[in-house]
PDB file of N, CA and C in Angstrom:
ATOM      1  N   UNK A   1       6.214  14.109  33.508  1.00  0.00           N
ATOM      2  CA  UNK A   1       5.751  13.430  32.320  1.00  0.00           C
ATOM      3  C   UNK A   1       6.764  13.527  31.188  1.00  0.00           C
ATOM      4  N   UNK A   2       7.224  14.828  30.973  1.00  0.00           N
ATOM      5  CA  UNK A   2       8.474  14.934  30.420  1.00  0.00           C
ATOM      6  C   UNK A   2       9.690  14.015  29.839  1.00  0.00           C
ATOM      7  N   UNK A   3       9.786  13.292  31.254  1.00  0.00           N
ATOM      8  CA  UNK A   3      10.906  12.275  31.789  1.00  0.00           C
ATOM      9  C   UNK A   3      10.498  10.749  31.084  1.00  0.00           C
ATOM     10  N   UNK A   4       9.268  10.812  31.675  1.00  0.00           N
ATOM     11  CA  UNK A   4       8.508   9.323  31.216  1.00  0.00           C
ATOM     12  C   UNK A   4       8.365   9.578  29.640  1.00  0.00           C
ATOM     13  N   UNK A   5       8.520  10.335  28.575  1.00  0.00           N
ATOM     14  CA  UNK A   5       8.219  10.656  27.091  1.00  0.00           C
ATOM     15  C   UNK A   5       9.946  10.334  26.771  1.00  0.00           C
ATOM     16  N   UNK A   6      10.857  11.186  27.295  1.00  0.00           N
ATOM     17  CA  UNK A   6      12.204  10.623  27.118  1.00  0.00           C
ATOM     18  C   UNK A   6      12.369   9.250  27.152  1.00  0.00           C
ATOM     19  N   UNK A   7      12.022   8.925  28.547  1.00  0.00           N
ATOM     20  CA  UNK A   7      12.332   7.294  28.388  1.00  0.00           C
ATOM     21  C   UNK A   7      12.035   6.128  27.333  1.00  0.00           C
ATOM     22  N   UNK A   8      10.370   6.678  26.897  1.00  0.00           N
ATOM     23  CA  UNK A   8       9.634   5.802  26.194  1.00  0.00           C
ATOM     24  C   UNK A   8      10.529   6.203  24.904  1.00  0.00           C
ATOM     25  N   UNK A   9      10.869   7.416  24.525  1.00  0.00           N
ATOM     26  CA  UNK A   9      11.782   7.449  23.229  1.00  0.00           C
ATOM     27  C   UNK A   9      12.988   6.901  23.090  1.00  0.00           C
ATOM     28  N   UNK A  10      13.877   6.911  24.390  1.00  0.00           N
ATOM     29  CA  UNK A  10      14.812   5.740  24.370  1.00  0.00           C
ATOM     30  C   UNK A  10      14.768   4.440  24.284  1.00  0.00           C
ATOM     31  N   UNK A  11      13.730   3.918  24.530  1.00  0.00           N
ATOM     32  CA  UNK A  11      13.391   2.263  24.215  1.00  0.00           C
ATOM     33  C   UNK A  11      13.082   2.326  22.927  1.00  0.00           C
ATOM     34  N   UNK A  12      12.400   3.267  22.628  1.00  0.00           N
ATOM     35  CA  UNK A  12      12.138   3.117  20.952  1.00  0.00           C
ATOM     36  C   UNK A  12      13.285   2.737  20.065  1.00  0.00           C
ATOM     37  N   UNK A  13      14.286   4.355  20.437  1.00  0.00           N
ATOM     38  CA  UNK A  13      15.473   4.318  19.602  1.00  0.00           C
ATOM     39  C   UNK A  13      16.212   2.851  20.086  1.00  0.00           C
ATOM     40  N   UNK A  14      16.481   2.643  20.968  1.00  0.00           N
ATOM     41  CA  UNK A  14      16.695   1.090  21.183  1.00  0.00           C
ATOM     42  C   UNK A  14      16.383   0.025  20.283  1.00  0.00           C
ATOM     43  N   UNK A  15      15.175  -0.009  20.075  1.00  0.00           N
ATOM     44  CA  UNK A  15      14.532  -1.134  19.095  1.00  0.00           C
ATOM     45  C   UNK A  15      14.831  -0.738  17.662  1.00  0.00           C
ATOM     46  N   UNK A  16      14.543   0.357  17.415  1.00  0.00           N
ATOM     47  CA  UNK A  16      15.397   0.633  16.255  1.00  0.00           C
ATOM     48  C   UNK A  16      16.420   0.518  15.806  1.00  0.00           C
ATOM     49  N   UNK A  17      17.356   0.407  16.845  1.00  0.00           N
ATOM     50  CA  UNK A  17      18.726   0.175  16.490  1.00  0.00           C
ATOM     51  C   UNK A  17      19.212  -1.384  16.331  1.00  0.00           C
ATOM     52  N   UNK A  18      18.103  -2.186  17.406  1.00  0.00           N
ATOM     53  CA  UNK A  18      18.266  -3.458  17.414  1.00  0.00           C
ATOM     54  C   UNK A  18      17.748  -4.161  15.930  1.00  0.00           C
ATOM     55  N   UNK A  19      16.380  -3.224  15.424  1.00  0.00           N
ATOM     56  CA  UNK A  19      16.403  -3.428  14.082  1.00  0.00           C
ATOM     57  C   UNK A  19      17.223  -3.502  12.862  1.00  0.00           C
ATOM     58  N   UNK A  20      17.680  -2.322  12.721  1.00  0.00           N
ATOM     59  CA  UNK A  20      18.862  -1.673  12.042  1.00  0.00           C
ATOM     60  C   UNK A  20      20.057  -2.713  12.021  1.00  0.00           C
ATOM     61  N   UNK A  21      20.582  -3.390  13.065  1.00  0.00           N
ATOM     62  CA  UNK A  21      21.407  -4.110  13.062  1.00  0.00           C
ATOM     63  C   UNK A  21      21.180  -5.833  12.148  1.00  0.00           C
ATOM     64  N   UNK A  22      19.690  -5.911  12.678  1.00  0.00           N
ATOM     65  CA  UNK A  22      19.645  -7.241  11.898  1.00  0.00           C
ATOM     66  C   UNK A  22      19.114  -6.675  10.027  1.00  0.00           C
ATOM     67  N   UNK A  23      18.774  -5.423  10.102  1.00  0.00           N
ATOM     68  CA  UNK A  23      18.575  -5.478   8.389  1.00  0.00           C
ATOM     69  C   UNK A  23      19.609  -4.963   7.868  1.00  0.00           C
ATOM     70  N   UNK A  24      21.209  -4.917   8.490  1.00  0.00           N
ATOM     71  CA  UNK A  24      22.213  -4.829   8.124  1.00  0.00           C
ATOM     72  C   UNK A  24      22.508  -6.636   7.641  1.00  0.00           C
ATOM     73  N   UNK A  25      22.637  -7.044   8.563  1.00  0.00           N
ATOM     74  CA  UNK A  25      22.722  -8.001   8.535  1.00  0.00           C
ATOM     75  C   UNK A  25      22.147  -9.565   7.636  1.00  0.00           C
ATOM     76  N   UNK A  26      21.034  -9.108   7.287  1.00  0.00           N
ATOM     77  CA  UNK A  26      19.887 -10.238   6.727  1.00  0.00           C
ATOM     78  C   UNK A  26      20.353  -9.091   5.137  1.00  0.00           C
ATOM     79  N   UNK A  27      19.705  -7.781   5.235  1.00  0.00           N
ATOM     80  CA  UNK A  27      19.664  -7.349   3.493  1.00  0.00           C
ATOM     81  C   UNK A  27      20.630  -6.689   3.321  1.00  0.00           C
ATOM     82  N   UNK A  28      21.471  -6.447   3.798  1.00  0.00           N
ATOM     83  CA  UNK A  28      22.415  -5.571   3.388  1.00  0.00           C
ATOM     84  C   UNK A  28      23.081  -4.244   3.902  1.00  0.00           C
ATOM     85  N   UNK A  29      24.524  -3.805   3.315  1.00  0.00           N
ATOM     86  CA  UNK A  29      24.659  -2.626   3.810  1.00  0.00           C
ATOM     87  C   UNK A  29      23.571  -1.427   2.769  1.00  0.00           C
ATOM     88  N   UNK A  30      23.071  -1.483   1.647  1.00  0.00           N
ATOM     89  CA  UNK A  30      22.381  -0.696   1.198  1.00  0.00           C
ATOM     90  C   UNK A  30      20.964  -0.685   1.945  1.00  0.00           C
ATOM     91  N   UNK A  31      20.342  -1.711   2.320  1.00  0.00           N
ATOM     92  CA  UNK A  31      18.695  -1.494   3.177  1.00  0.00           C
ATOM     93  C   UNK A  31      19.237  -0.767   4.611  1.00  0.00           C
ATOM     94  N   UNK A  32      20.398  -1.358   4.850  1.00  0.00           N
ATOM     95  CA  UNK A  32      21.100  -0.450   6.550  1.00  0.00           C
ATOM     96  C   UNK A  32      20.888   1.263   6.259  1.00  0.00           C
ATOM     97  N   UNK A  33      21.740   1.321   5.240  1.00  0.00           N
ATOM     98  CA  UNK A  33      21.569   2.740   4.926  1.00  0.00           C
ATOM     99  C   UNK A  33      20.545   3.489   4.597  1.00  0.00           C
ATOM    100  N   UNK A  34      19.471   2.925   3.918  1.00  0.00           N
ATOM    101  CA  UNK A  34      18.164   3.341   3.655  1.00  0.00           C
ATOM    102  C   UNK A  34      17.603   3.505   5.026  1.00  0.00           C
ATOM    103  N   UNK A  35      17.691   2.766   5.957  1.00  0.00           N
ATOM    104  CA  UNK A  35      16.840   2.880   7.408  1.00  0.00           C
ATOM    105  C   UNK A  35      17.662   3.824   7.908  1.00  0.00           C
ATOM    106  N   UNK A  36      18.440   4.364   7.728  1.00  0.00           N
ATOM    107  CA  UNK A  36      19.005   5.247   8.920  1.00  0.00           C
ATOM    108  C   UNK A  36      19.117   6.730   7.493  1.00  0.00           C
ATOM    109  N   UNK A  37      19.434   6.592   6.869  1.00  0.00           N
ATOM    110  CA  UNK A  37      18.398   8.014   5.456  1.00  0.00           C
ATOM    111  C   UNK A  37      17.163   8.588   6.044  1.00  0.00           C
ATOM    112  N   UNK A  38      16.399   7.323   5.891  1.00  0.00           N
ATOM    113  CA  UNK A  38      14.837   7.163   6.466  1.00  0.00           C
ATOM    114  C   UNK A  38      14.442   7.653   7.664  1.00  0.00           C
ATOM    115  N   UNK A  39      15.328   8.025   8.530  1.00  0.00           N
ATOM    116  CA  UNK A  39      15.474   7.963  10.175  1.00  0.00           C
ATOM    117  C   UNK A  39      14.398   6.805  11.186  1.00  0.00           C
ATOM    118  N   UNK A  40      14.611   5.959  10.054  1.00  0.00           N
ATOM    119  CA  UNK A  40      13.945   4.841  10.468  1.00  0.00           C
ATOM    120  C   UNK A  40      12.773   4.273  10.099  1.00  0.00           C
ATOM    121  N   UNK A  41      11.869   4.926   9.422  1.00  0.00           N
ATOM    122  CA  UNK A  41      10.679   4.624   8.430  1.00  0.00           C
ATOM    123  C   UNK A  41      11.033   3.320   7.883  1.00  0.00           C
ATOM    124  N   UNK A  42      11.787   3.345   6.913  1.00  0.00           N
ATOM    125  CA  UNK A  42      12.309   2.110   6.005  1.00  0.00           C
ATOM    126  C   UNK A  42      12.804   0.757   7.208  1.00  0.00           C
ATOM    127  N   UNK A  43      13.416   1.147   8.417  1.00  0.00           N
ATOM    128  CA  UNK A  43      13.432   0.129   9.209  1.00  0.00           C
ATOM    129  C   UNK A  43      12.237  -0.164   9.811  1.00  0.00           C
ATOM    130  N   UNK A  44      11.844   0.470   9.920  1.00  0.00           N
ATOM    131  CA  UNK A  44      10.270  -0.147  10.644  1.00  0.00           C
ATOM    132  C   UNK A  44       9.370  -0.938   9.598  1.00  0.00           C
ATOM    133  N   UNK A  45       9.075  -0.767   8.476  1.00  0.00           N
ATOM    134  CA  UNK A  45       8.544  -0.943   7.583  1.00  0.00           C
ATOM    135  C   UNK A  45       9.155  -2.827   7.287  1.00  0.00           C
ATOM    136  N   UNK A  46      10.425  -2.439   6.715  1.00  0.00           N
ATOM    137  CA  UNK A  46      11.145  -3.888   6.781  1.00  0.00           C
ATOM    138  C   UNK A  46      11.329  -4.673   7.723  1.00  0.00           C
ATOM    139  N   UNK A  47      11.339  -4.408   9.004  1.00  0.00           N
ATOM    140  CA  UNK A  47      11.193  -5.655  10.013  1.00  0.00           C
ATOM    141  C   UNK A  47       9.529  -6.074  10.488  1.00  0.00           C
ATOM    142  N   UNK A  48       8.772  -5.293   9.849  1.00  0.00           N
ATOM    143  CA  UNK A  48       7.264  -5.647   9.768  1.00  0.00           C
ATOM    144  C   UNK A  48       6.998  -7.151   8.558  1.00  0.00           C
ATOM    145  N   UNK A  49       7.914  -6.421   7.426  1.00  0.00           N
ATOM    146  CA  UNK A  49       7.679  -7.553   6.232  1.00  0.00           C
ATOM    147  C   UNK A  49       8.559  -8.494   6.278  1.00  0.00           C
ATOM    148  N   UNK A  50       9.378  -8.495   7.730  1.00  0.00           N
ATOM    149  CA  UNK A  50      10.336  -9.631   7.490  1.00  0.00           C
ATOM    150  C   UNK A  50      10.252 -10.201   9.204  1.00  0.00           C
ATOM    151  N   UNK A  51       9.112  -9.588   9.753  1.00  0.00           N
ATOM    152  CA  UNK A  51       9.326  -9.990  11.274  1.00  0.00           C
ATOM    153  C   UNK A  51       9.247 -11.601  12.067  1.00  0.00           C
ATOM    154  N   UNK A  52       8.048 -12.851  10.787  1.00  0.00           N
ATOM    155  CA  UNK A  52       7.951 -13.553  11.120  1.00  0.00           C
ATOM    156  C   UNK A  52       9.910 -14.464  10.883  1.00  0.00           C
ATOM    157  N   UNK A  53      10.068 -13.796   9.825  1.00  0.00           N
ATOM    158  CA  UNK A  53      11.234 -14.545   9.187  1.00  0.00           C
ATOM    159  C   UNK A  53      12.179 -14.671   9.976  1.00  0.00           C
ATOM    160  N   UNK A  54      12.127 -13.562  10.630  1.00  0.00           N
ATOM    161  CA  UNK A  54      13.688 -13.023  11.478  1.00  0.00           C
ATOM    162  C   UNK A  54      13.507 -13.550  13.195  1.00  0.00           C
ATOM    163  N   UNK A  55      12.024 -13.892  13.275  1.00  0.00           N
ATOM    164  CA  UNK A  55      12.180 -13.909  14.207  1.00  0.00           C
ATOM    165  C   UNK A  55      11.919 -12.536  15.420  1.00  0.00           C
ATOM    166  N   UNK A  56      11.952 -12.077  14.865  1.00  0.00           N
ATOM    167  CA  UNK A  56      11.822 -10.541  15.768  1.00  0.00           C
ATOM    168  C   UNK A  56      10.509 -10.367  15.932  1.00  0.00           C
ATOM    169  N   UNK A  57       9.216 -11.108  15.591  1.00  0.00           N
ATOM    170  CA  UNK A  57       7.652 -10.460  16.104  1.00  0.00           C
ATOM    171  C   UNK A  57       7.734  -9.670  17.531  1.00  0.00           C
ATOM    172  N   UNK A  58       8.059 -10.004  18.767  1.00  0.00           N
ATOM    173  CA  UNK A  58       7.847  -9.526  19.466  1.00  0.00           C
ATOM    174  C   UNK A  58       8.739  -8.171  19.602  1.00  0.00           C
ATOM    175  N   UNK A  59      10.057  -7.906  18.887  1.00  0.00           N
ATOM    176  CA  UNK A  59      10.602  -6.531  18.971  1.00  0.00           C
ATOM    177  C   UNK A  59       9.779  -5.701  18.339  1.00  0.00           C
ATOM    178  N   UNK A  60       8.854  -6.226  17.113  1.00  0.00           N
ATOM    179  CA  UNK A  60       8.930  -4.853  16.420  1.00  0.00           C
ATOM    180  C   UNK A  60       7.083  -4.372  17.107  1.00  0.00           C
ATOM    181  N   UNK A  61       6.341  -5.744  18.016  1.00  0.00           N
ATOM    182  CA  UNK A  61       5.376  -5.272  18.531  1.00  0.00           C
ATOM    183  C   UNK A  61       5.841  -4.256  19.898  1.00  0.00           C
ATOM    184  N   UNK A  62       6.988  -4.176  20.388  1.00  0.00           N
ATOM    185  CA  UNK A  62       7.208  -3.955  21.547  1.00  0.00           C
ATOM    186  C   UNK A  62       7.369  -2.234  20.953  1.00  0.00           C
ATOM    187  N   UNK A  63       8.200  -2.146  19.398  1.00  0.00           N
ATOM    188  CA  UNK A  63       8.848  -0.970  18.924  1.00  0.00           C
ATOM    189  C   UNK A  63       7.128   0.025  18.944  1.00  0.00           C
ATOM    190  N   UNK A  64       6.460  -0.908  18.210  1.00  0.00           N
ATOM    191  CA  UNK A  64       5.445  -0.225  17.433  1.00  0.00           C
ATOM    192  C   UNK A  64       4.359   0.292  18.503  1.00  0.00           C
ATOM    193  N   UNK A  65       4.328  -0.754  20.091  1.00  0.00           N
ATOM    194  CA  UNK A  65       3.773  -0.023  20.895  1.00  0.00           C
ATOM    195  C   UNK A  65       4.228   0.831  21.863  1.00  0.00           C
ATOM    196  N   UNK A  66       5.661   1.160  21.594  1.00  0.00           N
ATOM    197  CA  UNK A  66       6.283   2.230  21.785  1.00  0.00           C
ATOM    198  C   UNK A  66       6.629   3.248  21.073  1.00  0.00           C
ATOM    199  N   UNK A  67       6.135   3.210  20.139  1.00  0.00           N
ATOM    200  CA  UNK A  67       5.515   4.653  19.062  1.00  0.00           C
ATOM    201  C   UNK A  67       4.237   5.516  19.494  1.00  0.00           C
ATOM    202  N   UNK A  68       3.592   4.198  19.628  1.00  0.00           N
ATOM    203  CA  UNK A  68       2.445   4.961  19.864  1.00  0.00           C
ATOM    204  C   UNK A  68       1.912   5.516  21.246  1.00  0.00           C
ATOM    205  N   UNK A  69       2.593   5.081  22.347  1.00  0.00           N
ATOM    206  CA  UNK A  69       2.761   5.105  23.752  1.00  0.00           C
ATOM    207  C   UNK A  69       3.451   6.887  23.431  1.00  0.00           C
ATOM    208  N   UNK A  70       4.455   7.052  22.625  1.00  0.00           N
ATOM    209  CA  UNK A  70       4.992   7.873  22.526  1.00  0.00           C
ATOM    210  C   UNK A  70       4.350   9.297  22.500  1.00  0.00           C
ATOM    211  N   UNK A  71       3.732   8.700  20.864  1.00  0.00           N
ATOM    212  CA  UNK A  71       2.348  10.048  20.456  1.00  0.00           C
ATOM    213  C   UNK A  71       1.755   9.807  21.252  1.00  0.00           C
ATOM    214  N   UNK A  72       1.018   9.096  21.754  1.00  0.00           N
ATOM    215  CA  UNK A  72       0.216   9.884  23.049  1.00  0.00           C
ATOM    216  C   UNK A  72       0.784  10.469  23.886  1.00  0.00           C
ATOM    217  N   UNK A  73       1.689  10.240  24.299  1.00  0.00           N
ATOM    218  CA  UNK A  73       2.337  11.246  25.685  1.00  0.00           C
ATOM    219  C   UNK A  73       3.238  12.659  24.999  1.00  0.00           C
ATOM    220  N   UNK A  74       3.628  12.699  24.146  1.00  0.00           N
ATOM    221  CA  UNK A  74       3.572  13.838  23.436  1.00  0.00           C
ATOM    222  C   UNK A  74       2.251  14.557  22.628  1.00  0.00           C
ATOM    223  N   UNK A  75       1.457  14.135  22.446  1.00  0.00           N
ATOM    224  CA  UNK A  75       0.338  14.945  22.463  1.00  0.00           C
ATOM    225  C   UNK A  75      -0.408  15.399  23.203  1.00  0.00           C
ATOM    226  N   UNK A  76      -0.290  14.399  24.192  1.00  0.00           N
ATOM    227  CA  UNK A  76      -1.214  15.121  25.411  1.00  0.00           C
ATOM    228  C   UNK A  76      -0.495  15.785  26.590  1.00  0.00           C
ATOM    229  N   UNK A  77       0.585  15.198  26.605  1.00  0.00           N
ATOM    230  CA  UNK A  77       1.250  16.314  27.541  1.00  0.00           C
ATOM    231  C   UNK A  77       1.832  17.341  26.857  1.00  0.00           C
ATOM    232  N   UNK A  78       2.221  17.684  25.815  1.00  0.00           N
ATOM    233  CA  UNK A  78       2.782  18.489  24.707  1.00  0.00           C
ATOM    234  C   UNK A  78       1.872  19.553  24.855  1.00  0.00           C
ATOM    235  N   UNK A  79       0.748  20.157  25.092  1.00  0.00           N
ATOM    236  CA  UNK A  79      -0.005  20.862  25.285  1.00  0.00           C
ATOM    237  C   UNK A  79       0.304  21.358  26.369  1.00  0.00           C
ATOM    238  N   UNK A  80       0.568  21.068  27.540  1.00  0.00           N
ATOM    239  CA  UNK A  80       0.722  21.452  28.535  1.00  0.00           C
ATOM    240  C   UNK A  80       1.962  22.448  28.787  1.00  0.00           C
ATOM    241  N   UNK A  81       2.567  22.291  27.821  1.00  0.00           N
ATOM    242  CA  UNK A  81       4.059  22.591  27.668  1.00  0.00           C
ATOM    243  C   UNK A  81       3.735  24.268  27.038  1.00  0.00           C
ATOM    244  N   UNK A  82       2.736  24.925  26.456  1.00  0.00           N
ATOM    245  CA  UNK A  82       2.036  25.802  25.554  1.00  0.00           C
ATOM    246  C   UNK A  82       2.017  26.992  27.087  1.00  0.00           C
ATOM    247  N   UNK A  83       2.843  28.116  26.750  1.00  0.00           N
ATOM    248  CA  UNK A  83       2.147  28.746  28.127  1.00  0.00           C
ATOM    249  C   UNK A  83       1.036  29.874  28.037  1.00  0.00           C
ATOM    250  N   UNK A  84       0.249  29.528  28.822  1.00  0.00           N
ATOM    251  CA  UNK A  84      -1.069  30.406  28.574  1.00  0.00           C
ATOM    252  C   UNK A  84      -0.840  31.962  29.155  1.00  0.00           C
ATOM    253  N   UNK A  85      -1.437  33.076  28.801  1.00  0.00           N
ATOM    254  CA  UNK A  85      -1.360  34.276  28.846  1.00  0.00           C
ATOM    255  C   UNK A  85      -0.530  34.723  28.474  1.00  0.00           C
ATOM    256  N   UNK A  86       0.400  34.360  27.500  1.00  0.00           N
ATOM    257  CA  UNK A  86       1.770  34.781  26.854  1.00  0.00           C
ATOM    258  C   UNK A  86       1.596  35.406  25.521  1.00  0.00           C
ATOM    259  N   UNK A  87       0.509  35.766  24.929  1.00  0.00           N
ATOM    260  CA  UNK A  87       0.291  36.204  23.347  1.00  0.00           C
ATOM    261  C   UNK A  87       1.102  37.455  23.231  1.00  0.00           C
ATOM    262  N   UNK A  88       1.808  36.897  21.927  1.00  0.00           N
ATOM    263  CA  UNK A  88       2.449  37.944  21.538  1.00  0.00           C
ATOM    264  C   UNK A  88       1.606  39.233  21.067  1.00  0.00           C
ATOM    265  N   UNK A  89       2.047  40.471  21.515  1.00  0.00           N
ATOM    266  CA  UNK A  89       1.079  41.659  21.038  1.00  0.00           C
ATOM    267  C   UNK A  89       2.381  43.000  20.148  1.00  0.00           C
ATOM    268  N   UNK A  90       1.607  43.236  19.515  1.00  0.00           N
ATOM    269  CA  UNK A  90       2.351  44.304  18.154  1.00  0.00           C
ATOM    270  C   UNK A  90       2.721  45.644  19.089  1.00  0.00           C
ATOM    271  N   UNK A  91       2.301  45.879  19.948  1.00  0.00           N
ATOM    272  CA  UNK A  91       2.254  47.090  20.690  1.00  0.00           C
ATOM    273  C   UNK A  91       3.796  47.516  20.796  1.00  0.00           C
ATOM    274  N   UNK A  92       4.230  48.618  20.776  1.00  0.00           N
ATOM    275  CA  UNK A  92       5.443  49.198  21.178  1.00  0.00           C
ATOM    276  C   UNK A  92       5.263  49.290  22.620  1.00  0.00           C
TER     277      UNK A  92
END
């Protein structure tokens, strides 16, 4: 599951970057820089308010359901990752 959480984060960062490139492009090198400051907040945000414009609807639905594809598989397998009977104890 591990593997499959990597992957889904590489398509993400993918789309992000494919973002990043066109809000270099359309607003500027200052909104470029804000999205990658942001570690991407500000890009996600701006290709939402500019997605019909650009053309990109379907990247940033593909990005956004690969966010959340994400948190789920890091939350629920992320637990699993926790190892049980391991409590730390004060004892000498």
């Amino acid at each position: 599951m591990a593997i499959l959480a990597m992957l889904v984060g590489l398509a993400s960062f993918i789309c992000f970057i494919m973002v990043l490139i066109k809000q270099f492009q359309n607003a500027g090198v200052v909104h470029g820089i804000i999205g990658i400051i942001t570690c991407g907040i500000w890009t996600f945000i701006w290709g939402w308010m500019n997605a019909n414009n650009l053309n990109i609807r379907n990247l940033m639905l593909a990005w956004t359901v690969l966010i959340l594809i994400g948190l789920i598989l890091n939350f629920a397998f992320g637990v699993a990752m926790i190892p049980y009977g391991s409590v730390p104890t004060n004892t000498p």
